[in-house]
N, C-alpha and C. Protein backbone atom coordinates (compact mmCIF):
# COMPACT_ATOMS: atom_id res chain seq x y z
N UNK A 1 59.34 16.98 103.95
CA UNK A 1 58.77 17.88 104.93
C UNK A 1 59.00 17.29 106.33
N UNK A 2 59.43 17.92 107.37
CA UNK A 2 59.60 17.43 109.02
C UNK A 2 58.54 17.24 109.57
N UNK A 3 58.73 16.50 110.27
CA UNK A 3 57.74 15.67 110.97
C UNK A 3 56.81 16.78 111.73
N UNK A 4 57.79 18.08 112.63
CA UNK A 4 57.22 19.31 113.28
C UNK A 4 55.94 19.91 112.25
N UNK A 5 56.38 20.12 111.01
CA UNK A 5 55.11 20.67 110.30
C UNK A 5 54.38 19.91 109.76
N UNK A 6 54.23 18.92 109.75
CA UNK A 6 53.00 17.62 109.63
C UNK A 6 51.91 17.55 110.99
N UNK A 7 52.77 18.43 112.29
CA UNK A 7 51.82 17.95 113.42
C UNK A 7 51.52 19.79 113.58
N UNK A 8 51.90 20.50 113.08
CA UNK A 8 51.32 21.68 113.48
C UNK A 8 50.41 22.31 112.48
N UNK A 9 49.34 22.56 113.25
CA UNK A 9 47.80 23.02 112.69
C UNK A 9 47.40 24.56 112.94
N UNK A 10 47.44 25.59 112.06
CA UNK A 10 47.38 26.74 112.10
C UNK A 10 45.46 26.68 112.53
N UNK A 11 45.61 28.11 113.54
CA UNK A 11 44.07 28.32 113.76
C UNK A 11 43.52 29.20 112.96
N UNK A 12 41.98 29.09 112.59
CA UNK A 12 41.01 29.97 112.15
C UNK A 12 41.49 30.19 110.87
N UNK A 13 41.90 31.22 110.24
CA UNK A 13 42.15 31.27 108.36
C UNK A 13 43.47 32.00 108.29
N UNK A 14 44.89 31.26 109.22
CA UNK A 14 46.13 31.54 109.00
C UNK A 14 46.65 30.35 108.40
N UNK A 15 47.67 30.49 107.55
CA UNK A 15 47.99 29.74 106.48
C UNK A 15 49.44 30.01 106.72
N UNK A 16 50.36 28.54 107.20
CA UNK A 16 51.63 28.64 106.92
C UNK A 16 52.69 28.30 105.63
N UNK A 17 53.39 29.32 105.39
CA UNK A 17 53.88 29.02 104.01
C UNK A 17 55.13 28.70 103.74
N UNK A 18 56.06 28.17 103.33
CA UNK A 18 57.06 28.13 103.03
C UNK A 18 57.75 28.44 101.78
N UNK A 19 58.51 29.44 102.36
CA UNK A 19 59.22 30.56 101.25
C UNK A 19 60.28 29.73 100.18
N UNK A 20 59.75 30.38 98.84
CA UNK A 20 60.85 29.23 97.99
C UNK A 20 62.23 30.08 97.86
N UNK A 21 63.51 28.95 97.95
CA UNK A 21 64.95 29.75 97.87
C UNK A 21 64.86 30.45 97.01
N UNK A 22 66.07 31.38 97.06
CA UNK A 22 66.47 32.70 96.25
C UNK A 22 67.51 31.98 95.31
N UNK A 23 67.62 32.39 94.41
CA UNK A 23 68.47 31.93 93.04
C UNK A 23 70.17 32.65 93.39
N UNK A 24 70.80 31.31 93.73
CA UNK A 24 71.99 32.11 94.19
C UNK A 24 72.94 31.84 93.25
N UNK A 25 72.89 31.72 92.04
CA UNK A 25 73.45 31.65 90.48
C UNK A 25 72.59 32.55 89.32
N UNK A 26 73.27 32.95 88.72
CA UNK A 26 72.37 34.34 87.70
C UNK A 26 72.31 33.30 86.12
N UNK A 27 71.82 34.12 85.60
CA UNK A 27 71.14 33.17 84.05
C UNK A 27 72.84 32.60 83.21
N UNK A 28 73.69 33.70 83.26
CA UNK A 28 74.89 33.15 82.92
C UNK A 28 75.88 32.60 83.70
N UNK A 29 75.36 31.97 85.23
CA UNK A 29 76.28 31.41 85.43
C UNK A 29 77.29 31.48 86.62
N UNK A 30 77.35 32.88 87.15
CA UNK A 30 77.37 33.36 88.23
C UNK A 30 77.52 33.38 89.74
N UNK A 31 77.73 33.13 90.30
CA UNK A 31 77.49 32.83 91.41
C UNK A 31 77.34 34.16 92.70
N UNK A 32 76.07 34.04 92.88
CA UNK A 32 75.65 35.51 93.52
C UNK A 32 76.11 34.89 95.14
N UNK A 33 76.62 36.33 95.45
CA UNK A 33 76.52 36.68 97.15
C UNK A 33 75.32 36.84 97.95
N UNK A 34 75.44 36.14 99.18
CA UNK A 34 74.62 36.21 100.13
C UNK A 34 73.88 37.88 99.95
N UNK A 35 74.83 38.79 99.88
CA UNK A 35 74.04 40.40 100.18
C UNK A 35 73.36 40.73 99.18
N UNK A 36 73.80 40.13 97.75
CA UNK A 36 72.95 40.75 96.77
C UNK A 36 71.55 39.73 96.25
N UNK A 37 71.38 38.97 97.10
CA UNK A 37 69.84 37.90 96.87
C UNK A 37 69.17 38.70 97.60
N UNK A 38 68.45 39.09 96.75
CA UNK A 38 66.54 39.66 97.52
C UNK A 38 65.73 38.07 98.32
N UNK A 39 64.91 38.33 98.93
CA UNK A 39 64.19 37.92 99.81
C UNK A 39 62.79 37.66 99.03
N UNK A 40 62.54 36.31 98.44
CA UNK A 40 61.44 35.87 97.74
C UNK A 40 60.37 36.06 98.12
N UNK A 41 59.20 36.50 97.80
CA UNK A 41 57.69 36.95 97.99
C UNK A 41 57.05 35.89 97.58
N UNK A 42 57.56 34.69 97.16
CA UNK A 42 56.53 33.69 96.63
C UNK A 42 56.78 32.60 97.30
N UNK A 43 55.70 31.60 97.66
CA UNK A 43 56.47 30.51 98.69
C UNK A 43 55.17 29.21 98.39
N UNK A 44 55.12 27.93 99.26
CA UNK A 44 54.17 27.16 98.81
C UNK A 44 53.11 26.85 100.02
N UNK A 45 51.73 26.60 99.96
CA UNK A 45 51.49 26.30 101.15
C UNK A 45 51.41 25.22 102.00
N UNK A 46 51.70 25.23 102.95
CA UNK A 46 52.24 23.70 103.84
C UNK A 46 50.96 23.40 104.57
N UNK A 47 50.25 24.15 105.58
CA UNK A 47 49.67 23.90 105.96
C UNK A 47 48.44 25.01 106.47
N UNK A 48 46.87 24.89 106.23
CA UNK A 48 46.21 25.95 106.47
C UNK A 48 44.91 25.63 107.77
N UNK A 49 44.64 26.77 107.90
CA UNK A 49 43.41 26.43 109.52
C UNK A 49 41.95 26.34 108.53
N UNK A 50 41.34 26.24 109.99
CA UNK A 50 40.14 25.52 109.05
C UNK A 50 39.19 26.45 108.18
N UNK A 51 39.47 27.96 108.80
CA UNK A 51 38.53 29.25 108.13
C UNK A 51 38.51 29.87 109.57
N UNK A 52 37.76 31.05 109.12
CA UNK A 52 37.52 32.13 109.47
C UNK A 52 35.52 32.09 110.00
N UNK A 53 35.25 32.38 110.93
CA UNK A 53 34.50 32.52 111.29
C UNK A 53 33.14 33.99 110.64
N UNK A 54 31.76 33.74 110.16
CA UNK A 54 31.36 35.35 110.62
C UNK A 54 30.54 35.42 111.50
N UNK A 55 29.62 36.36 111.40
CA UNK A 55 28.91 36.96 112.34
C UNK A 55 27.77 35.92 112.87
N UNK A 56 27.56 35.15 111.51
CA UNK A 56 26.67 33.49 112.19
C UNK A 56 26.79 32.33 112.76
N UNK A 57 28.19 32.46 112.72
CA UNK A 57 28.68 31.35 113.19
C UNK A 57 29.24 30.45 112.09
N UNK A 58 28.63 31.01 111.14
CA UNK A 58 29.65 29.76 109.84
C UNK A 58 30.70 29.97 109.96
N UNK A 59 31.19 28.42 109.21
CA UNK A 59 33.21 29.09 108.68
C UNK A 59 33.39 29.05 107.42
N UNK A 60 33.87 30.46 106.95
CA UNK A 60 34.11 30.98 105.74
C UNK A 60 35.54 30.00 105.86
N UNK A 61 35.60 29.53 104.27
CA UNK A 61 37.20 28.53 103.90
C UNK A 61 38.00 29.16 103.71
N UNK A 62 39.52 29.15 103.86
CA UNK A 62 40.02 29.58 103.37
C UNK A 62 40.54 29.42 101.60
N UNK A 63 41.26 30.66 101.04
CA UNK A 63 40.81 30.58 99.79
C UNK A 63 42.14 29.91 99.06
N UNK A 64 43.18 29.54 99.59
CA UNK A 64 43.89 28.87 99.32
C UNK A 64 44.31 27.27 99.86
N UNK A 65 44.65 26.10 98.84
CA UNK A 65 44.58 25.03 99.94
C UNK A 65 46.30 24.45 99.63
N UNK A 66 46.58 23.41 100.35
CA UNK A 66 48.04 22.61 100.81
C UNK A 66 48.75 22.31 99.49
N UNK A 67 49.42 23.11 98.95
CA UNK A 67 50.28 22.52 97.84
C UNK A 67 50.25 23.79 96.50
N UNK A 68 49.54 24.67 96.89
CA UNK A 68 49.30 26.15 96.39
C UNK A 68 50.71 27.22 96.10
N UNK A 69 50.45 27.24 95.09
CA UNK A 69 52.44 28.33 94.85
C UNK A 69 51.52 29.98 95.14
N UNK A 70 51.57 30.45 96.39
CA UNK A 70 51.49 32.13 96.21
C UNK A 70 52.19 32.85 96.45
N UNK A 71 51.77 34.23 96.00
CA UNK A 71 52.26 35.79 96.03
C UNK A 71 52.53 35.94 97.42
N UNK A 72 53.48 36.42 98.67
CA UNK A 72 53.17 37.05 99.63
C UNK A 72 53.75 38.57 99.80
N UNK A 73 53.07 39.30 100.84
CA UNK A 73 53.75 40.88 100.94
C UNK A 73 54.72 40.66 101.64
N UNK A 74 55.56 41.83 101.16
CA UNK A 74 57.25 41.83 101.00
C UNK A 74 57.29 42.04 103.18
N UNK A 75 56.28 42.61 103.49
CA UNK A 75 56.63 42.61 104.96
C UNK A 75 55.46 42.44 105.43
N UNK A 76 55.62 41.36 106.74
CA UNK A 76 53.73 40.83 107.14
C UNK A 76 54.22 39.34 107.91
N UNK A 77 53.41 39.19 108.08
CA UNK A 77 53.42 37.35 108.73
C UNK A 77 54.68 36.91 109.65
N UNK A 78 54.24 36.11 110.39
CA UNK A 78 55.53 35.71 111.42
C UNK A 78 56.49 34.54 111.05
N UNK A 79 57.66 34.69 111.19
CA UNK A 79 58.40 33.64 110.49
C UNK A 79 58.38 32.64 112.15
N UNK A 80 58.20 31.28 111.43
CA UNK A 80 58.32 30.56 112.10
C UNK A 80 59.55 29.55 111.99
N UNK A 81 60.26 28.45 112.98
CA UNK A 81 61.23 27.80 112.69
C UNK A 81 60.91 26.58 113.44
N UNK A 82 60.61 25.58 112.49
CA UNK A 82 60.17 24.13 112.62
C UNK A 82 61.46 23.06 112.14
N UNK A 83 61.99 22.49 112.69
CA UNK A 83 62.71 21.52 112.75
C UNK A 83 63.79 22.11 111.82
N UNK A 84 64.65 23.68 112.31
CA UNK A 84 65.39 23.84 111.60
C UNK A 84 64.98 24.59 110.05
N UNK A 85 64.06 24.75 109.74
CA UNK A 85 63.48 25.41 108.22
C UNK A 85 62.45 26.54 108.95
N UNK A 86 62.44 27.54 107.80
CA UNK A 86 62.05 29.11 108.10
C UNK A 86 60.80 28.78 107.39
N UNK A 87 59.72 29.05 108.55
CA UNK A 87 58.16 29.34 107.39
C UNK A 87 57.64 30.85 108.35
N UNK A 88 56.69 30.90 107.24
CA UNK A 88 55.80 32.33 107.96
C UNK A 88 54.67 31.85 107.59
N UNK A 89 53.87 32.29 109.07
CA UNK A 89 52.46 32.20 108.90
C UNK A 89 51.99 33.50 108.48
N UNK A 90 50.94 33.27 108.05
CA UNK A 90 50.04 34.54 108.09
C UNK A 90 48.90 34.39 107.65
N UNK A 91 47.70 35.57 107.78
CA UNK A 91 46.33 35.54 107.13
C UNK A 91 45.76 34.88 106.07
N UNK A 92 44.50 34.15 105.68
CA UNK A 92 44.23 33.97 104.04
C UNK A 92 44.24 35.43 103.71
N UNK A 93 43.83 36.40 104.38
CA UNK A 93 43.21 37.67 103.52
C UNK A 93 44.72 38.33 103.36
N UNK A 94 45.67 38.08 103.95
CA UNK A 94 47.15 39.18 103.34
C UNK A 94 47.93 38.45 102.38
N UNK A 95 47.60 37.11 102.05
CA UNK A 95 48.19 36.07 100.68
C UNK A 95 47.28 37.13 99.54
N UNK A 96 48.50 37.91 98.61
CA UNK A 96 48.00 38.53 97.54
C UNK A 96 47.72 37.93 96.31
N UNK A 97 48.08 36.81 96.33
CA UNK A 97 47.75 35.69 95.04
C UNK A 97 47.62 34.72 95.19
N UNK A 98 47.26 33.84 93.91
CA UNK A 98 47.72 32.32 94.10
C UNK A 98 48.01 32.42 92.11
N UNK A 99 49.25 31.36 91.75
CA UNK A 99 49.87 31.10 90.44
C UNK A 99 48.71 29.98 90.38
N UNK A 100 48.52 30.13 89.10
CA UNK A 100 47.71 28.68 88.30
C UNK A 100 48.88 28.20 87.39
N UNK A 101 48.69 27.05 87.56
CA UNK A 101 49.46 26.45 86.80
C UNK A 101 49.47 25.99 85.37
């Protein structure tokens, strides 16, 4: 991991993720083209803020933590570019899953 996303700290309950590669070889062998790889919805989380605030002043946690494999929506969150590598931040509440292992 780069040194850039070790020092950057997402605010309030945005969670930056990093998208896992697309399979650019098929089960037999293959070797797929750039145009025909879809764009992965699942990624890991790198780094998250501290929560979300409510109406009392508490901070609600966020519901995923640093090392988490989730679901994300196919369009949403801002891609970010840290030392050369593509992440997207976005909400705890628009992360549609988390995988158990």
């Amino acid at each position: 991991m780069a040194a850039a996303v070790k020092k950057f700290v997402p605010l309030f309950d945005r969670v930056l993720v990093s998208r896992v590669a697309a399979a650019t070889k098929s089960k037999g062998g293959i070797m797929l083209p750039e145009s025909s790889v879809k764009k992965q919805n699942e990624g890991e989380v790198v780094a998250v803020g501290e929560g979300i605030r409510n109406a009392d002043g508490d901070v609600i946690p966020n519901a995923v933590a640093v090392g988490d494999k989730v679901l994300l929506p196919e369009y949403g969150g801002t891609k970010i570019i840290l030392d050369d590598e593509e992440f997207v931040l976005v909400r705890d509440s628009e992360i549609l899953g988390r995988f158990s292992e």
